[in-house]
Protein backbone atom coordinates (compact mmCIF):
# COMPACT_ATOMS: atom_id res chain seq x y z
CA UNK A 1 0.00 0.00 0.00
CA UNK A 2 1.45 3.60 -0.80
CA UNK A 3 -0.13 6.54 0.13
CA UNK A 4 -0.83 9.41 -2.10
CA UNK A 5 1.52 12.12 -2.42
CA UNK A 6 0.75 15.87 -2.00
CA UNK A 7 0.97 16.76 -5.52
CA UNK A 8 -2.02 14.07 -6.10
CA UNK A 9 -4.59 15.21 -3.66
CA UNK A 10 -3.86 18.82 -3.96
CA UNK A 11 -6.23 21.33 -5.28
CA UNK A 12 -4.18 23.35 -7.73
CA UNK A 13 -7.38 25.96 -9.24
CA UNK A 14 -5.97 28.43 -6.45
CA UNK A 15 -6.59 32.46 -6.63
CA UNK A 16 -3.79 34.04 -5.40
CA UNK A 17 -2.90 38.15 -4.84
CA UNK A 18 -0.22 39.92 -3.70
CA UNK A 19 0.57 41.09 -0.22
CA UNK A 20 0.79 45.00 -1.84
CA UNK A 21 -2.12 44.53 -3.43
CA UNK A 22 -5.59 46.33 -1.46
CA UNK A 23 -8.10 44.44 0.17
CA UNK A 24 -10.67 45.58 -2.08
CA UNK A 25 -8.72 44.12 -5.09
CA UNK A 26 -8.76 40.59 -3.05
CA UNK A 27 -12.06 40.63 -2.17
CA UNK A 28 -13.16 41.24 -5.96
CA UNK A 29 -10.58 38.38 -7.11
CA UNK A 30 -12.32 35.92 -4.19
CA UNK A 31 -16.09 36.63 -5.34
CA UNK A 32 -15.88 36.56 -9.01
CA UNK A 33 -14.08 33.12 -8.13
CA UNK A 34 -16.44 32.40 -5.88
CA UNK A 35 -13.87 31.23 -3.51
CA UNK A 36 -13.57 31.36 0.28
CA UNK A 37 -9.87 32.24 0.30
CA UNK A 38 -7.13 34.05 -1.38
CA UNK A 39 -3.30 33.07 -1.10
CA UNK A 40 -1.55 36.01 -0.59
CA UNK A 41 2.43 36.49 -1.37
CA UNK A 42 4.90 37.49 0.80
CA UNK A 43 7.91 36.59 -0.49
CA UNK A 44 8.94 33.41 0.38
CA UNK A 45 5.64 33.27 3.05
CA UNK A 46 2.02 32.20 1.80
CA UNK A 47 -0.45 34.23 3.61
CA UNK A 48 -4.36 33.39 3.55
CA UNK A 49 -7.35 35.72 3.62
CA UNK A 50 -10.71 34.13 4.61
CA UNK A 51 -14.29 34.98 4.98
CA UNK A 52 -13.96 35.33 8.43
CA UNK A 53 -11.14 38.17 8.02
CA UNK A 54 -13.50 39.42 5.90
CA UNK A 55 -16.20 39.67 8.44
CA UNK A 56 -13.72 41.19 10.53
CA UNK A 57 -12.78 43.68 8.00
CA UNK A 58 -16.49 45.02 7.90
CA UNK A 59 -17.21 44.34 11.71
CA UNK A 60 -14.22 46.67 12.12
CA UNK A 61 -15.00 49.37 9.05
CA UNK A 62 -11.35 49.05 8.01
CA UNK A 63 -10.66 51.12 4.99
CA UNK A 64 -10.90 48.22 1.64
CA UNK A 65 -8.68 50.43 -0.04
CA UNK A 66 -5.85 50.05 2.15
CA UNK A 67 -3.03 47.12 1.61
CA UNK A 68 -2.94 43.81 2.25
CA UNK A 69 -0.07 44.08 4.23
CA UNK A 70 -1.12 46.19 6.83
CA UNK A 71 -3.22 43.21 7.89
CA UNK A 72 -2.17 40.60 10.70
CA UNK A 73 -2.87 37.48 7.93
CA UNK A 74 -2.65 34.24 9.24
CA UNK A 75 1.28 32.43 7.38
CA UNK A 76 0.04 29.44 6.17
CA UNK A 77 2.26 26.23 6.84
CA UNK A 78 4.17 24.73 3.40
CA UNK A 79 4.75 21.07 2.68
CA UNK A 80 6.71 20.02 -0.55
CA UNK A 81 4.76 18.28 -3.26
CA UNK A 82 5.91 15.21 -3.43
CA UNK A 83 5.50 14.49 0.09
CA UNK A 84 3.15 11.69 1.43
CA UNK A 85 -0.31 12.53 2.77
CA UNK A 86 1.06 11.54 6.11
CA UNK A 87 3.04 14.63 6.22
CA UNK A 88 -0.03 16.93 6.35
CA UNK A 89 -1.31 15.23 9.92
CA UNK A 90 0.51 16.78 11.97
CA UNK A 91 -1.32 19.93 11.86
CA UNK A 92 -4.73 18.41 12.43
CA UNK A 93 -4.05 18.95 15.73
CA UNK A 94 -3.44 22.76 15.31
CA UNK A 95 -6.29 25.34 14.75
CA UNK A 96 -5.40 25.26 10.61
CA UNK A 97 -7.88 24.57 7.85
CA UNK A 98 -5.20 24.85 5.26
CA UNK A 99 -2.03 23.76 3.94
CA UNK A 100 -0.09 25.11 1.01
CA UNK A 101 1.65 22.48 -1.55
CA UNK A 102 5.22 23.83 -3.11
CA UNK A 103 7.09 22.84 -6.03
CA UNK A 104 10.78 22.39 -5.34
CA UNK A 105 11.62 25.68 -5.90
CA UNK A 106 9.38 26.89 -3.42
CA UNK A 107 6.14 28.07 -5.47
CA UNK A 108 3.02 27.53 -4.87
CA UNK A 109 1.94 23.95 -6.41
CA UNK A 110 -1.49 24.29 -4.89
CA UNK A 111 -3.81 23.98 -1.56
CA UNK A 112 -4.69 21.17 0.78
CA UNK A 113 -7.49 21.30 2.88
CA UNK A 114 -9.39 18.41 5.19
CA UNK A 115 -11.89 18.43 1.65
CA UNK A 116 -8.91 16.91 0.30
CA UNK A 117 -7.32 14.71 2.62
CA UNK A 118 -10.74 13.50 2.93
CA UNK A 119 -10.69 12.52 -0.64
CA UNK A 120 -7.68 10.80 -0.59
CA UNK A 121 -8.99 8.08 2.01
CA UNK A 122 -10.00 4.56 1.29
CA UNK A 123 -13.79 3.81 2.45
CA UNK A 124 -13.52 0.19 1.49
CA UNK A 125 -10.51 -0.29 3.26
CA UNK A 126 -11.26 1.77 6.15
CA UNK A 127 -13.81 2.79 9.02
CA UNK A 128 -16.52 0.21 7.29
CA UNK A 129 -17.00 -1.33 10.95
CA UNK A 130 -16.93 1.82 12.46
CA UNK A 131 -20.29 3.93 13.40
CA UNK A 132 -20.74 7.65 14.03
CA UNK A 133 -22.89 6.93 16.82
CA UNK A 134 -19.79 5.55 18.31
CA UNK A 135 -18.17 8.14 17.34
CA UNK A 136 -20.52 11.52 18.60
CA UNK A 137 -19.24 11.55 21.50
CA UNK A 138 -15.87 13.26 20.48
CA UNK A 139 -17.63 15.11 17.46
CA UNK A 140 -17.88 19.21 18.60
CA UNK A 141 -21.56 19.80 19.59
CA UNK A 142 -23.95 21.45 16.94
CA UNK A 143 -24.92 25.20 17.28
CA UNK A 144 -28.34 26.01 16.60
CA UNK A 145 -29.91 29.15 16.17
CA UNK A 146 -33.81 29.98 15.86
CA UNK A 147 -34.86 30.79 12.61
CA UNK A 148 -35.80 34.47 13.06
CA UNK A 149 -32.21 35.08 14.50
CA UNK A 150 -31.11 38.69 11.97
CA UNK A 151 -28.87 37.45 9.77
CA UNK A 152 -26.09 40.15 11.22
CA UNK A 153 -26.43 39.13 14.21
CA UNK A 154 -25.50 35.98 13.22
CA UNK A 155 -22.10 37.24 11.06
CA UNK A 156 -21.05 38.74 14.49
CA UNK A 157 -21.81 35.09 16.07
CA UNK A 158 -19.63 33.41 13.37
CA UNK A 159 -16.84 36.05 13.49
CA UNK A 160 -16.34 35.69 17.19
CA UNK A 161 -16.78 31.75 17.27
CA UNK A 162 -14.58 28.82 15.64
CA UNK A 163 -17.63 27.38 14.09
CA UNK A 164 -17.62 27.61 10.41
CA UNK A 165 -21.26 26.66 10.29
CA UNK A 166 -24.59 27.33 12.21
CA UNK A 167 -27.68 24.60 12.14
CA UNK A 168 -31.11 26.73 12.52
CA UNK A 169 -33.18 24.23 14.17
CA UNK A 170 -36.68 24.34 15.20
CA UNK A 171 -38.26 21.85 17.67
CA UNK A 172 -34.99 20.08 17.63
CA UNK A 173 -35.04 19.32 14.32
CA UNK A 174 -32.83 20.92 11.26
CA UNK A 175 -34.52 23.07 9.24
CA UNK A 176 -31.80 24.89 7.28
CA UNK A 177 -27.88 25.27 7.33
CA UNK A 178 -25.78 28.69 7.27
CA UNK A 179 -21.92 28.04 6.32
CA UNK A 180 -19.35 30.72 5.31
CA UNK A 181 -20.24 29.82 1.42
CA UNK A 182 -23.64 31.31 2.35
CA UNK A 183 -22.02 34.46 3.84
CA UNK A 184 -19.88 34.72 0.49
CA UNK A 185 -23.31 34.31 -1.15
CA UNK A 186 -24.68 36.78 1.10
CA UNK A 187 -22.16 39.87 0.58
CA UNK A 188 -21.75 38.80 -2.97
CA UNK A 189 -25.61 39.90 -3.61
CA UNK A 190 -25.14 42.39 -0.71
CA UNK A 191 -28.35 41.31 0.64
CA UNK A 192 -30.14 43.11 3.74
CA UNK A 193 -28.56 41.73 6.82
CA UNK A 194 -31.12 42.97 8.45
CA UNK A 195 -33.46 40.18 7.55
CA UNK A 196 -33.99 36.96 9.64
CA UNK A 197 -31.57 33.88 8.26
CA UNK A 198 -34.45 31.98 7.23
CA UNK A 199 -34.33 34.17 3.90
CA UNK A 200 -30.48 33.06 3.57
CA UNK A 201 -30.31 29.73 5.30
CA UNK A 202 -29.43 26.78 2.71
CA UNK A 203 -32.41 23.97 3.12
CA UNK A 204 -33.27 21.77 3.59
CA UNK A 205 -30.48 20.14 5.11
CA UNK A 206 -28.94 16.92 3.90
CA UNK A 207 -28.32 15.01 6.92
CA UNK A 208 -26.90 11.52 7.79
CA UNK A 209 -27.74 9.08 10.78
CA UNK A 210 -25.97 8.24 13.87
CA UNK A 211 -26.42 4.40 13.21
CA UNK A 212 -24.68 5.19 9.86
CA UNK A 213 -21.25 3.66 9.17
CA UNK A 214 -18.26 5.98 9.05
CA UNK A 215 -17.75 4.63 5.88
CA UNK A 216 -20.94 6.22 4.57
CA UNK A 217 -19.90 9.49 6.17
CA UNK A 218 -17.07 9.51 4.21
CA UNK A 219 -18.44 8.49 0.99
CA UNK A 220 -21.40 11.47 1.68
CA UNK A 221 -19.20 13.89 1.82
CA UNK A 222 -17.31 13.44 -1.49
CA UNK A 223 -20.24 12.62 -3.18
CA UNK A 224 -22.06 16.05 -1.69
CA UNK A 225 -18.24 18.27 -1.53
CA UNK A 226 -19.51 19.12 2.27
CA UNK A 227 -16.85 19.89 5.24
CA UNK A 228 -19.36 18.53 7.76
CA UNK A 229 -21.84 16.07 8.05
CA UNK A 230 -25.03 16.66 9.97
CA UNK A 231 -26.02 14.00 12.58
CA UNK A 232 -29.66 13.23 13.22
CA UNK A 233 -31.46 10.43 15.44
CA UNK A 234 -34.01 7.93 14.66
CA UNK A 235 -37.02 10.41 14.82
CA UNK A 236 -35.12 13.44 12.85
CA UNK A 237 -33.65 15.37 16.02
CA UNK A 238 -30.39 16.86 15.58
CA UNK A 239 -27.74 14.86 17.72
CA UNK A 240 -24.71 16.68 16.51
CA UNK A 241 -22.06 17.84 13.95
CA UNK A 242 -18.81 15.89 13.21
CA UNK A 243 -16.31 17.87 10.59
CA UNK A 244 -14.25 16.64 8.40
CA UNK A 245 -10.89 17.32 10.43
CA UNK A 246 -12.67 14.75 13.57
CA UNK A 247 -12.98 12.22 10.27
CA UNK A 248 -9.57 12.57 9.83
CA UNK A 249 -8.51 12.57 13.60
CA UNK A 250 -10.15 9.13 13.73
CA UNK A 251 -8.93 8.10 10.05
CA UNK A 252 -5.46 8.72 11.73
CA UNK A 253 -5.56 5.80 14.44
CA UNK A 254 -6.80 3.89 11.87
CA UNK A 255 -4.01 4.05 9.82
CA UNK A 256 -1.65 3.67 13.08
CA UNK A 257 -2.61 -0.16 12.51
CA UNK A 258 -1.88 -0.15 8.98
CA UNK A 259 1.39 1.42 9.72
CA UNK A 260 2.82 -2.01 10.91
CA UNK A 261 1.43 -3.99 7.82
CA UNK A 262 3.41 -1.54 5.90
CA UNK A 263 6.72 -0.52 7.72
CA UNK A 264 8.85 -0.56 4.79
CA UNK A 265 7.55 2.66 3.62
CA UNK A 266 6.92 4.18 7.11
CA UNK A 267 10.40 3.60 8.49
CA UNK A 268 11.17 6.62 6.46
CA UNK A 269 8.98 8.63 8.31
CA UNK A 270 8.82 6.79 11.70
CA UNK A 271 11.87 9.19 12.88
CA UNK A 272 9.69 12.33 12.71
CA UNK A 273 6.92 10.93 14.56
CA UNK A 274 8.83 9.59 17.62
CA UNK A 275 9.91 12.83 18.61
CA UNK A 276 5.87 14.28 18.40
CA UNK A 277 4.88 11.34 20.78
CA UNK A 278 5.21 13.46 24.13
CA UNK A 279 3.46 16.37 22.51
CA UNK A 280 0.53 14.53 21.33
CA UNK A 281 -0.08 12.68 24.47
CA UNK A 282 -0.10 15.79 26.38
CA UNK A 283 -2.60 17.06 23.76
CA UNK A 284 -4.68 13.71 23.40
CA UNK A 285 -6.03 14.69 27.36
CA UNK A 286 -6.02 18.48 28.30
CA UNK A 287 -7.34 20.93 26.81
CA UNK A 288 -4.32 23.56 26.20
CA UNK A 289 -6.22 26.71 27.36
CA UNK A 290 -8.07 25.67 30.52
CA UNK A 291 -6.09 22.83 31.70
CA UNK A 292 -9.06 20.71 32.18
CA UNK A 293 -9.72 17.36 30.11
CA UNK A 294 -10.51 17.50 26.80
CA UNK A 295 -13.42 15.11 25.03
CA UNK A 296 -11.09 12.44 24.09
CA UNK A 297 -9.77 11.89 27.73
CA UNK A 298 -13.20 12.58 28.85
CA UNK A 299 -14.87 9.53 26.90
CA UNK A 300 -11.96 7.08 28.20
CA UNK A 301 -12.30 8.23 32.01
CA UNK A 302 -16.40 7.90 31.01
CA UNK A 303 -15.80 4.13 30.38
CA UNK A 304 -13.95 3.37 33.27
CA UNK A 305 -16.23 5.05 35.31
CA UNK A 306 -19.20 3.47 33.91
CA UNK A 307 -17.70 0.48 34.68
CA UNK A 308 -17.24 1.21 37.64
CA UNK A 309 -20.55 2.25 38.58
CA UNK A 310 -21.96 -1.29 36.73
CA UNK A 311 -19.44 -3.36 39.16
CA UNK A 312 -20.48 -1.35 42.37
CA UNK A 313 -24.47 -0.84 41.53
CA UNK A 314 -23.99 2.69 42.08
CA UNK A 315 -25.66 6.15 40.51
CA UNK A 316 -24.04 8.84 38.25
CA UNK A 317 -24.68 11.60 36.45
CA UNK A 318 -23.96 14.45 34.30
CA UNK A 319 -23.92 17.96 33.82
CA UNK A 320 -23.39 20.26 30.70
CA UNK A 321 -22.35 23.93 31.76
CA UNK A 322 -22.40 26.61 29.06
CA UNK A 323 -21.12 30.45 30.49
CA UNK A 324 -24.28 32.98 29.53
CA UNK A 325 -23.75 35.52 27.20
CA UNK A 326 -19.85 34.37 26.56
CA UNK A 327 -20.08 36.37 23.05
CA UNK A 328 -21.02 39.62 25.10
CA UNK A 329 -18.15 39.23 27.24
CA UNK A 330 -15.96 38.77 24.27
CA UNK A 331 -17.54 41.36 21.97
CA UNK A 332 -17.16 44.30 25.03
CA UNK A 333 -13.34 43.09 26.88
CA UNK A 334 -11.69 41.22 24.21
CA UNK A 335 -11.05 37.46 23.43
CA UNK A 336 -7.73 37.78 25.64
CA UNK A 337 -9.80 38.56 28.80
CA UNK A 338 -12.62 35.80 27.09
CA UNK A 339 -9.96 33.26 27.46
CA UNK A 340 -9.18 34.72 31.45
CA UNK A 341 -12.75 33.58 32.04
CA UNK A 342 -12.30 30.53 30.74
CA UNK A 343 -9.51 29.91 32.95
CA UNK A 344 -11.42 31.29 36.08
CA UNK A 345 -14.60 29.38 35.67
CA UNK A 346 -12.28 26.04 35.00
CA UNK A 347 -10.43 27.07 38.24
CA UNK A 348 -13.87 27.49 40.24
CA UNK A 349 -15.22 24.23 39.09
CA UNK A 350 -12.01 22.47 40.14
CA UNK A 351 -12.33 24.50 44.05
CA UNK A 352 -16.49 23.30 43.87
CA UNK A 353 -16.30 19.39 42.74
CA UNK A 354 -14.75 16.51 44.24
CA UNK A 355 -11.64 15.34 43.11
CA UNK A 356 -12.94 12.12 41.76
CA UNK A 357 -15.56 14.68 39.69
CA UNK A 358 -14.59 13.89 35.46
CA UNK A 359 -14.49 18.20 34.38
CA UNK A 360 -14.08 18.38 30.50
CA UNK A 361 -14.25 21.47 28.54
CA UNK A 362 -16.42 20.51 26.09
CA UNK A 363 -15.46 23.67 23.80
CA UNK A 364 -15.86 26.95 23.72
CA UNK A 365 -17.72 28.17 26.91
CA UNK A 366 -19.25 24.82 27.32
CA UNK A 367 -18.05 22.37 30.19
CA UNK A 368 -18.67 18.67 30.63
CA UNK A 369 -18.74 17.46 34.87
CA UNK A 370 -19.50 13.41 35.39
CA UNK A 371 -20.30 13.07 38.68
CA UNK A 372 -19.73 9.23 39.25
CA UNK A 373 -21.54 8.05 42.81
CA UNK A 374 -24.00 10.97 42.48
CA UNK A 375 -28.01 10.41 42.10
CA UNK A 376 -30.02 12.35 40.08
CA UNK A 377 -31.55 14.21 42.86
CA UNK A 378 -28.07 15.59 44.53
CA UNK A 379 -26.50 15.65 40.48
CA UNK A 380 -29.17 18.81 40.42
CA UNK A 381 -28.43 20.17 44.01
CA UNK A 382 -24.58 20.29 42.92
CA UNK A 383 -25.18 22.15 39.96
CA UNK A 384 -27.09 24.68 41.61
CA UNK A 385 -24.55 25.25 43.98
CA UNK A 386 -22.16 25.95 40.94
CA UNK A 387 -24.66 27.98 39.45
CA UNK A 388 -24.91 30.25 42.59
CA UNK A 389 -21.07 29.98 43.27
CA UNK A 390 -20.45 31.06 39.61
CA UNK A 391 -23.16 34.00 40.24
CA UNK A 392 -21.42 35.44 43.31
CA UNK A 393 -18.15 35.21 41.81
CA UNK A 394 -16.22 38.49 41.27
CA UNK A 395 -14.12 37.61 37.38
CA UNK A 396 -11.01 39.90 37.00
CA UNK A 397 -12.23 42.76 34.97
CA UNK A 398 -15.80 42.02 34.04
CA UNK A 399 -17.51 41.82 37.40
CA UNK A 400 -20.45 38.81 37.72
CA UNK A 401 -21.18 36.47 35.28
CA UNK A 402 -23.92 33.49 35.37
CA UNK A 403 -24.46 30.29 34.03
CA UNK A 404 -26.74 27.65 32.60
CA UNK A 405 -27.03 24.19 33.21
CA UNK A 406 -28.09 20.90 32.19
CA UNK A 407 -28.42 17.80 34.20
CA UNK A 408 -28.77 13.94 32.94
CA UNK A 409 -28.88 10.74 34.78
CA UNK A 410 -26.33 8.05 33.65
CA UNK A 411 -28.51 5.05 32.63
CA UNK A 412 -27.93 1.14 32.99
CA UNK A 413 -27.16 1.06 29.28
CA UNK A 414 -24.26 3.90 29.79
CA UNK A 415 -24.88 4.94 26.73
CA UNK A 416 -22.47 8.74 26.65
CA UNK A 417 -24.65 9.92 23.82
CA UNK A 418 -28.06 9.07 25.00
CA UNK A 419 -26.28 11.26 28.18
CA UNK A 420 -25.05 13.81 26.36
CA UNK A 421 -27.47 14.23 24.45
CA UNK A 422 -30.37 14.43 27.44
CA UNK A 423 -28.32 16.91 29.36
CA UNK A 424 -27.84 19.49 26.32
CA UNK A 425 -31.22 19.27 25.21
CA UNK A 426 -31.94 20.46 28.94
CA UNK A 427 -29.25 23.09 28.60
CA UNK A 428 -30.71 24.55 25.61
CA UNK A 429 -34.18 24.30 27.79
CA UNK A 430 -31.99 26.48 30.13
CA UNK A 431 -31.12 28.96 28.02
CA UNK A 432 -34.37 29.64 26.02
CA UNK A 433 -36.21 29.94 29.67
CA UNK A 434 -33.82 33.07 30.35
CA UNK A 435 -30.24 31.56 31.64
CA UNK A 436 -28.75 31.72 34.91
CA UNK A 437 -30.59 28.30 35.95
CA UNK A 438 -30.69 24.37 35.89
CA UNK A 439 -33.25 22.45 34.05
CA UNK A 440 -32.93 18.50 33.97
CA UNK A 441 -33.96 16.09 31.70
CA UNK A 442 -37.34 15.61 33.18
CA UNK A 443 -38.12 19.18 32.65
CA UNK A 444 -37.95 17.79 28.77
């Protein structure tokens, strides 16, 4: 088995500017394109402007007639051509959506994004035992809007947020899709932002079930060019979003098998690796900006504890925690003192909980707490006494903040997505009944 190189899975119909060129001049090169990026020169440096710089651009009223350069643009990273595929995983673990392919004189050959690494996969060879409702658990959870939300309002949410895409659901189930192709769509026409995002939305929404191989994932998104698939249950309800990066992620220890089938070829790159090994542990378990457990470490301290609880007869339960108004507190102070509240409301729930308490940062402003040995009953007592501890606490330059919460009981089955799923439905009963409280699943 070889892998493909760069040069075959790269996309070479690239639009690229240079850096002294004005942003104006870009932005008319992206849309008649109809692209979502531009390359942009800098010497020997590839630089990349988005759709979200663009939204910052106009959030910001920065002169379109001004340079390129005087922008901060995000260097993209550079891998030589006739590389293998393998060389491009190492930055799945980074925050980057892009790669740039070079010839061997340093040009630009072309542009590799997950789309393509995607591509380049196997589905008859791999993940064709392997289910995404296994696999929601680690998948980043969906954000929904209603679908009277303004449509500017919701270019502010998506310039402020990682997301790339925004589900407008009503009664749980997806009614329409907003991705940044539909904001390129959107300024292209220069359409009234003004308007609710049920005039923009895409829909309906193509959508694939949990019980559905990963296999099939794969296969639907070459065969419908998405970057996500969209996750619903038995009866239609949305249970979550996995992107194509997570695919990857999990194509990865997939191939970690194949690797010793095949260690003729991989010897050559087997060096590189070794020396990553301490680095990716440390990644594969905390999250890098709170210090608490990521999802992956979360699910595997789940299943212990689970079993645990099965061997003992005991209770557990769970609790989804999402910060109120998180976008407000970025918007007025700054992402900088966004990220200090992160840290301060990880440090509280550490100083609250029990030691043997699981705390996960889900993402974002979103925390995960499994509370293994807890009932139901004292599983909702303990979140209100975060909910009032978070209340009363005084955060380094912003004041009080509050929170929402949602509370699930860990069945027999133990079952993390039935869990999960329970306690954010009652989190998003939380926040539509005004924030600042707990609602459980029976509230449902």
């Amino acid at each position: 088995m070889k892998f493909p190189s760069i040069s075959e899975i790269a996309t070479t119909e690239v639009v690229s500017t240079d850096i002294n060129q004005s942003i104006a001049n870009a932005m008319k090169i992206m849309f008649s394109h109809e692209h979502r990026n531009i390359i942009v020169l800098d010497g020997d440096v590839f630089r990349i402007l988005t759709v979200n710089d663009i939204l910052n651009i106009k959030a910001k009223n920065i002169d379109l007639n001004i340079s390129l350069k005087d922008l901060k643009l995000t260097a993209v990273p550079i891998v030589k051509k006739d590389k293998s595929v393998l060389h491009t995983l190492e930055y799945l673990s980074y925050n980057i959506e892009y790669i740039c392919a070079v010839n061997d004189d340093g040009s630009l050959y072309g542009l590799i994004t997950h789309t393509d690494v995607i591509s380049s996969v196997d589905p008859d060879t791999l993940m064709d035992n392997f289910y995404l409702n296994d696999f929601l658990k680690l998948g980043k959870r969906a954000k929904w809007i209603n679908k009277d939300v303004k449509t500017q309002d919701l270019f502010c949410d998506l310039l402020h947020n990682t997301s790339d895409s925004v589900i407008v659901v009503e009664n749980f189930k997806p009614i329409g899709i907003f991705t940044t192709k539909d904001v390129i769509r959107v300024m292209k026409q220069d359409d009234d932002l003004s308007l609710a995002v049920s005039n923009y939305m895409s829909s309906p929404v193509d959508t694939i079930t949990k019980n559905a191989s990963v296999k099939e994932a794969l296969e639907f998104l070459k065969n419908k060019h998405y970057k996500r698939v969209v996750v619903v249950d038995e009866e239609g309800n949305i249970s979550g979003i996995i992107s194509q990066k997570e695919l990857i992620s999990l194509t990865y220890s997939k191939w970690v098998i194949l690797m010793k089938e095949y260690q003729e070829e991989l010897d050559k790159i087997n060096t590189s690796l070794l020396h990553k090994n301490k680095k990716y542990e440390q990644l594969a378990s905390k999250d890098s900006l709170s210090g608490l457990y990521n999802r992956t470490k979360f699910l595997e301290l789940y299943e212990a504890s689970y079993e645990i609880m099965r061997q003992r007869e005991n209770e557990m339960s769970l609790i989804i925690m999402d910060i109120d108004n998180f976008k407000i507190i970025n918007d007025t102070y700054g992402h900088n003192i966004g990220d200090k509240v992160i840290i301060q409301i990880s440090q509280a729930l550490l100083n609250v909980l029990r030691s043997i308490d699981i705390v996960c940062r889900w993402g974002g402003e979103e925390f995960v707490i499994l509370l293994p040995a807890v009932n139901f009953d004292n599983a909702l007592a303990i979140a209100q006494k975060l909910r009032v501890y978070i209340q009363e606490l005084e955060i380094e330059n912003i004041g009080r903040i509050t929170a929402s919460f949602g509370v699930s009981k860990v069945k027999k089955d133990g079952d993390i997505n039935a869990v999960i799923d329970r306690a954010d439905k009652a989190l998003y009963l939380a926040k539509a009944s005004g924030r600042n409280c707990v609602k459980a699943e029976t509230d449902l």
